[in-house]
N, C-alpha and C. Protein backbone atom coordinates (compact mmCIF):
# COMPACT_ATOMS: atom_id res chain seq x y z
N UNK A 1 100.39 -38.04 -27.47
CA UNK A 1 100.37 -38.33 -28.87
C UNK A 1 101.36 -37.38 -29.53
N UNK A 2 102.10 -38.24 -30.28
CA UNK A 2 103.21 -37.02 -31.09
C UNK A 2 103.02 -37.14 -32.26
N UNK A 3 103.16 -36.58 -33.27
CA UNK A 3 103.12 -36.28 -34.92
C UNK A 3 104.61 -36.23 -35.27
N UNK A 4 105.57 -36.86 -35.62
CA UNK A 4 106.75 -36.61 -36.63
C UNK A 4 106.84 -36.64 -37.64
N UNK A 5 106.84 -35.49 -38.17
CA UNK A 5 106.82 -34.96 -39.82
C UNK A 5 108.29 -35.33 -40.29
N UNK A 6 107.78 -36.01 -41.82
CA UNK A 6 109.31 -36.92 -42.10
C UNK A 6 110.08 -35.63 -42.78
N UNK A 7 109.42 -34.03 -42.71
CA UNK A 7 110.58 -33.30 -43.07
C UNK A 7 111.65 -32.98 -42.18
N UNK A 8 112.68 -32.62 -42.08
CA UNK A 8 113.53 -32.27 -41.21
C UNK A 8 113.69 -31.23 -40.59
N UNK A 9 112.72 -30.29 -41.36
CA UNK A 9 112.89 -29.15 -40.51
C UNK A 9 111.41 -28.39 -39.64
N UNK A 10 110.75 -29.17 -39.92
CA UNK A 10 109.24 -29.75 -39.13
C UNK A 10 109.44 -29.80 -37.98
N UNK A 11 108.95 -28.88 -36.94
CA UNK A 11 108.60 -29.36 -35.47
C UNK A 11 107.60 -30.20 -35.34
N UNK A 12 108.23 -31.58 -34.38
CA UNK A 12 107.06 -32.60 -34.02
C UNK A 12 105.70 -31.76 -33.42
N UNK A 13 104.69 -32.32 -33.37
CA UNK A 13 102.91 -32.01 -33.36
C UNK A 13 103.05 -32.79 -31.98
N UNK A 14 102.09 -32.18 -30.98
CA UNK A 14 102.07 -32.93 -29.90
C UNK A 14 100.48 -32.71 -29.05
N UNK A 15 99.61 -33.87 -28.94
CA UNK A 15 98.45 -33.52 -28.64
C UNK A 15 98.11 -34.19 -27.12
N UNK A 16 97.23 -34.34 -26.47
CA UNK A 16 96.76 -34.97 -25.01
C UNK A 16 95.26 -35.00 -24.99
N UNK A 17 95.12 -36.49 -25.16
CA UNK A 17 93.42 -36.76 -25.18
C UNK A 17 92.43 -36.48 -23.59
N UNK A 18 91.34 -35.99 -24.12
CA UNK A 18 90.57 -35.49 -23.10
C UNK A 18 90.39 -36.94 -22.37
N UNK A 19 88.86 -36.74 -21.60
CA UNK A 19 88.45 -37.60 -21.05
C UNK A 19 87.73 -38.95 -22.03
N UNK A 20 87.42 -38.09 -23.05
CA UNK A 20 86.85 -39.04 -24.62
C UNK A 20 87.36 -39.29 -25.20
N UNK A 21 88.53 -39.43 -25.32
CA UNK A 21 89.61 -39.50 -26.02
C UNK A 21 90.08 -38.44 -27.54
N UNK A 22 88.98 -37.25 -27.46
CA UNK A 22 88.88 -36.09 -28.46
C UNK A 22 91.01 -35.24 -27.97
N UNK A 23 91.30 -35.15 -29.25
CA UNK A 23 92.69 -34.62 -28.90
C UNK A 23 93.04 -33.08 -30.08
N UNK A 24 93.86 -31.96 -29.52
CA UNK A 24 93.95 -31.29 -30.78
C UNK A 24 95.80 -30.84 -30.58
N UNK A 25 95.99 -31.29 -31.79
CA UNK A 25 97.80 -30.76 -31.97
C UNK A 25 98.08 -29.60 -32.00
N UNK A 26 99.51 -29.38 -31.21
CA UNK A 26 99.52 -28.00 -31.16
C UNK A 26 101.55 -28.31 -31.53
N UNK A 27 102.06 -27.08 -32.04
CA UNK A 27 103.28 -27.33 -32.44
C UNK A 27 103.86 -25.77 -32.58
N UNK A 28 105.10 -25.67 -32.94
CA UNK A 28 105.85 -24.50 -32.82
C UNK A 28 105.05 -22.91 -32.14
N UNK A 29 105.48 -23.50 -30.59
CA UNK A 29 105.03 -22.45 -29.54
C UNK A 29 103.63 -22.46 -29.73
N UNK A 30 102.81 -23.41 -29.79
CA UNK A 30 101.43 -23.67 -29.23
C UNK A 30 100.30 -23.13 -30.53
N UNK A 31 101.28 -23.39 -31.72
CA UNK A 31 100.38 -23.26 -32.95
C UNK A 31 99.39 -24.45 -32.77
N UNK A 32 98.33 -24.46 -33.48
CA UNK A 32 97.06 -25.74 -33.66
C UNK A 32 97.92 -26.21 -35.17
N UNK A 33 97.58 -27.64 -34.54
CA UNK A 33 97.37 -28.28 -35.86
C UNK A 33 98.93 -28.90 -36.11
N UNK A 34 99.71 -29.43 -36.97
CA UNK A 34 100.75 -30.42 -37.47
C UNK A 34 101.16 -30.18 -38.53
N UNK A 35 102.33 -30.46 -38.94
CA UNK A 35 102.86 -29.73 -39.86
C UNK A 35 102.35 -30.92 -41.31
N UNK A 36 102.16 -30.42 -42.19
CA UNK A 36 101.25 -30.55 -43.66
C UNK A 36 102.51 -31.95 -44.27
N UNK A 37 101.90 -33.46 -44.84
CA UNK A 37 102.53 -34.16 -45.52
C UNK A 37 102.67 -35.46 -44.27
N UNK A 38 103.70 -36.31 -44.92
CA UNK A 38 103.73 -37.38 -44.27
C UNK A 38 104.07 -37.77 -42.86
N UNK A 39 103.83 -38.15 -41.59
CA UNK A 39 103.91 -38.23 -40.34
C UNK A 39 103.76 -39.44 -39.96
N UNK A 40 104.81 -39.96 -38.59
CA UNK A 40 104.62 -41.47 -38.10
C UNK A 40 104.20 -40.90 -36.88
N UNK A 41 103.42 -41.65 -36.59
CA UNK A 41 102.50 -41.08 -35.10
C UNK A 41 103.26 -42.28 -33.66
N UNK A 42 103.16 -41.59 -32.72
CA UNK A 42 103.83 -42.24 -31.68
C UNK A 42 102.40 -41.75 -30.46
N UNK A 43 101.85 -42.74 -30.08
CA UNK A 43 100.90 -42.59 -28.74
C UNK A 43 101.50 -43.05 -27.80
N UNK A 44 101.78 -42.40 -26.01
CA UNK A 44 101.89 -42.34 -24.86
C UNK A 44 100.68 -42.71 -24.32
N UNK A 45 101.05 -43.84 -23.34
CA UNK A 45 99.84 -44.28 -22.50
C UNK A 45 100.81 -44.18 -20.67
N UNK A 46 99.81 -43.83 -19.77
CA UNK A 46 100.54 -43.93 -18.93
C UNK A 46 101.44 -42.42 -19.03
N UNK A 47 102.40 -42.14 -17.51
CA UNK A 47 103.01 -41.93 -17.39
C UNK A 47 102.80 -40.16 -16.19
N UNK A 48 101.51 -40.90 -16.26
CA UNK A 48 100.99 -39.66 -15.24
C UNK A 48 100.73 -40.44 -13.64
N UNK A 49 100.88 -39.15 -12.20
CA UNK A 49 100.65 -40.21 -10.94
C UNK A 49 99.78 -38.90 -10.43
N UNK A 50 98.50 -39.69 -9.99
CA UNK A 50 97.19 -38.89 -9.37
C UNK A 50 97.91 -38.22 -7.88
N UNK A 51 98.80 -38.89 -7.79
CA UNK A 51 99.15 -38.93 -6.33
C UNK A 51 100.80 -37.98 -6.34
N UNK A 52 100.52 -36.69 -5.96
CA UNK A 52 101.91 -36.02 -5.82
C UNK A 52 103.28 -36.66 -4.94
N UNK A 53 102.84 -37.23 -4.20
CA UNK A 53 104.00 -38.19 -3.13
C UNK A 53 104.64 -39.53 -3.91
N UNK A 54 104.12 -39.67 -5.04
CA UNK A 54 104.50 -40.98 -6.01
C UNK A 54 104.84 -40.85 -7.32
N UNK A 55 105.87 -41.45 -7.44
CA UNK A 55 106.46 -41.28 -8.86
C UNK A 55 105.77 -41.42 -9.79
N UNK A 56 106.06 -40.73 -10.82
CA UNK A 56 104.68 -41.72 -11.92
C UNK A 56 105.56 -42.55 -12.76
N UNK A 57 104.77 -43.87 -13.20
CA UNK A 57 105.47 -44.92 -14.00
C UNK A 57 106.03 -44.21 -15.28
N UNK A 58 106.69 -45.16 -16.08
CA UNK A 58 107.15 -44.51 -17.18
C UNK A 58 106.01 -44.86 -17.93
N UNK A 59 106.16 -43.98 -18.82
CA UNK A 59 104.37 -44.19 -19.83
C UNK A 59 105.03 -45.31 -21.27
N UNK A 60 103.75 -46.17 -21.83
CA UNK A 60 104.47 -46.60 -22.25
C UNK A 60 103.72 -46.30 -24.00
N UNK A 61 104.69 -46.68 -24.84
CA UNK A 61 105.04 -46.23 -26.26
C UNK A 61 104.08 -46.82 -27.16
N UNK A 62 103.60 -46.54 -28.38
CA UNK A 62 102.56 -47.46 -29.11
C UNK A 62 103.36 -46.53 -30.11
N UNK A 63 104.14 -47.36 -31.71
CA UNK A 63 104.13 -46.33 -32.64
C UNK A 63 103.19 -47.19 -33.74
N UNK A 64 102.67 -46.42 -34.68
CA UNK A 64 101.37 -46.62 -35.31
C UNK A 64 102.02 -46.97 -36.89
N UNK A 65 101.49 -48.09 -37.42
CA UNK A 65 102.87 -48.98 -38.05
C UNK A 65 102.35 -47.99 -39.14
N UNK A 66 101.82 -47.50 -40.05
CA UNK A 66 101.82 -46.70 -40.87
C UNK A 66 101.71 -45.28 -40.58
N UNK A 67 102.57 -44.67 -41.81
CA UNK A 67 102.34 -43.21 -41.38
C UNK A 67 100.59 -42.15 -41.59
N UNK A 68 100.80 -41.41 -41.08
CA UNK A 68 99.43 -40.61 -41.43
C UNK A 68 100.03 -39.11 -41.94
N UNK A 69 99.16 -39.04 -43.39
CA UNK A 69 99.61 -37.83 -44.48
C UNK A 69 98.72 -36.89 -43.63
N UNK A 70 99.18 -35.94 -43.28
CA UNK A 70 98.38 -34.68 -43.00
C UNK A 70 98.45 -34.00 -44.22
N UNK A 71 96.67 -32.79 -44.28
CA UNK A 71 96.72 -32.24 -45.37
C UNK A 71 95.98 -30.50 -44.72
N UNK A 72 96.35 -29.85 -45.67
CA UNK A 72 96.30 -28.54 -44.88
C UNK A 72 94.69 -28.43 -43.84
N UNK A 73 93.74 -29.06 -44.34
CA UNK A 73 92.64 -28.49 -43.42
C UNK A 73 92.02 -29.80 -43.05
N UNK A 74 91.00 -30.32 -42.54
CA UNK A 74 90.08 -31.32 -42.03
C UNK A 74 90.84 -32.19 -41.95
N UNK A 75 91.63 -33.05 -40.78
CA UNK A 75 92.17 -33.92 -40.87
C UNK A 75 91.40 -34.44 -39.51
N UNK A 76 91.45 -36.09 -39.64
CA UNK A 76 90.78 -36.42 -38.21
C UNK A 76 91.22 -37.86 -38.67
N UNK A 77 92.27 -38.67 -37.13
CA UNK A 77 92.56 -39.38 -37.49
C UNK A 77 92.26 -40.26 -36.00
N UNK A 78 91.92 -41.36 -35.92
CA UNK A 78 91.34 -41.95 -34.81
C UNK A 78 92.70 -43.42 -34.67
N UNK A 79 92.33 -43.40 -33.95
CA UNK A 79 93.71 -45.01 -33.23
C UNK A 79 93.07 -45.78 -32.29
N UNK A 80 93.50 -46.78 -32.42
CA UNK A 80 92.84 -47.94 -31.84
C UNK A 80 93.80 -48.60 -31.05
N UNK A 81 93.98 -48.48 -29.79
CA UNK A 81 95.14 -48.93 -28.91
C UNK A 81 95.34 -50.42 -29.28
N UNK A 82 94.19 -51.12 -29.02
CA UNK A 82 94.13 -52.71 -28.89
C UNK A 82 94.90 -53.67 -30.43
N UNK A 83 94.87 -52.61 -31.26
CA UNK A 83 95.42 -53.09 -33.19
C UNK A 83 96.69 -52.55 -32.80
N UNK A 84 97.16 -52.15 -31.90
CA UNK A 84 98.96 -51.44 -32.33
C UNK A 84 100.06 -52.68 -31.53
N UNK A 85 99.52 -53.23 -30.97
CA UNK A 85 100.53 -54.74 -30.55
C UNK A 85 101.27 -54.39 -29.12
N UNK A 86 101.81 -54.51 -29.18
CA UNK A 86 103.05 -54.43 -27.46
C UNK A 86 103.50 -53.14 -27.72
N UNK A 87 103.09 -52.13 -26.93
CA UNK A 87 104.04 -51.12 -26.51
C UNK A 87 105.54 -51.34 -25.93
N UNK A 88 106.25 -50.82 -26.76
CA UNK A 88 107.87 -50.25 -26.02
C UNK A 88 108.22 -49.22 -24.90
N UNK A 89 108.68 -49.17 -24.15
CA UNK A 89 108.68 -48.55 -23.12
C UNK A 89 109.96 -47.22 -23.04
């Protein structure tokens, strides 16, 4: 999961869902959390191989057609794979 903050000088937010799909962002050298204001979210599915002797596929892309405003504290934002349409690869 990535966070791109539409400022420019914003490091992207980058998180990895557990086994529950619970995730927490971490950004410039492993700060918590995403940088504050408007963000287009991009989810990775795929792209991991259980198996060290095998390539892993390329993972594939879901971007989330509206943006999500982050705000300095309590933010919790949930995604629904099956509503985001055909992943790009």
């Amino acid at each position: 999961m990535i966070f791109i903050s539409e400022s420019r000088d914003a490091a992207p937010a980058v998180g990895v869902t557990d086994a529950e799909g619970h995730y927490e962002l971490r950004y410039r050298g492993g700060m918590r959390g995403s940088p504050i204001g408007p963000c287009q979210v991009q989810l990775q599915v795929g792209g991991r191989s259980e198996d060290p002797e095998k390539p892993a596929p390329p993972p594939q892309t879901y971007t989330v057609p509206e943006n999500r405003t982050v705000f300095y504290e309590n933010n919790i934002f949930d995604f629904d794979l099956s509503t985001l349409g055909k992943p790009s690869i």
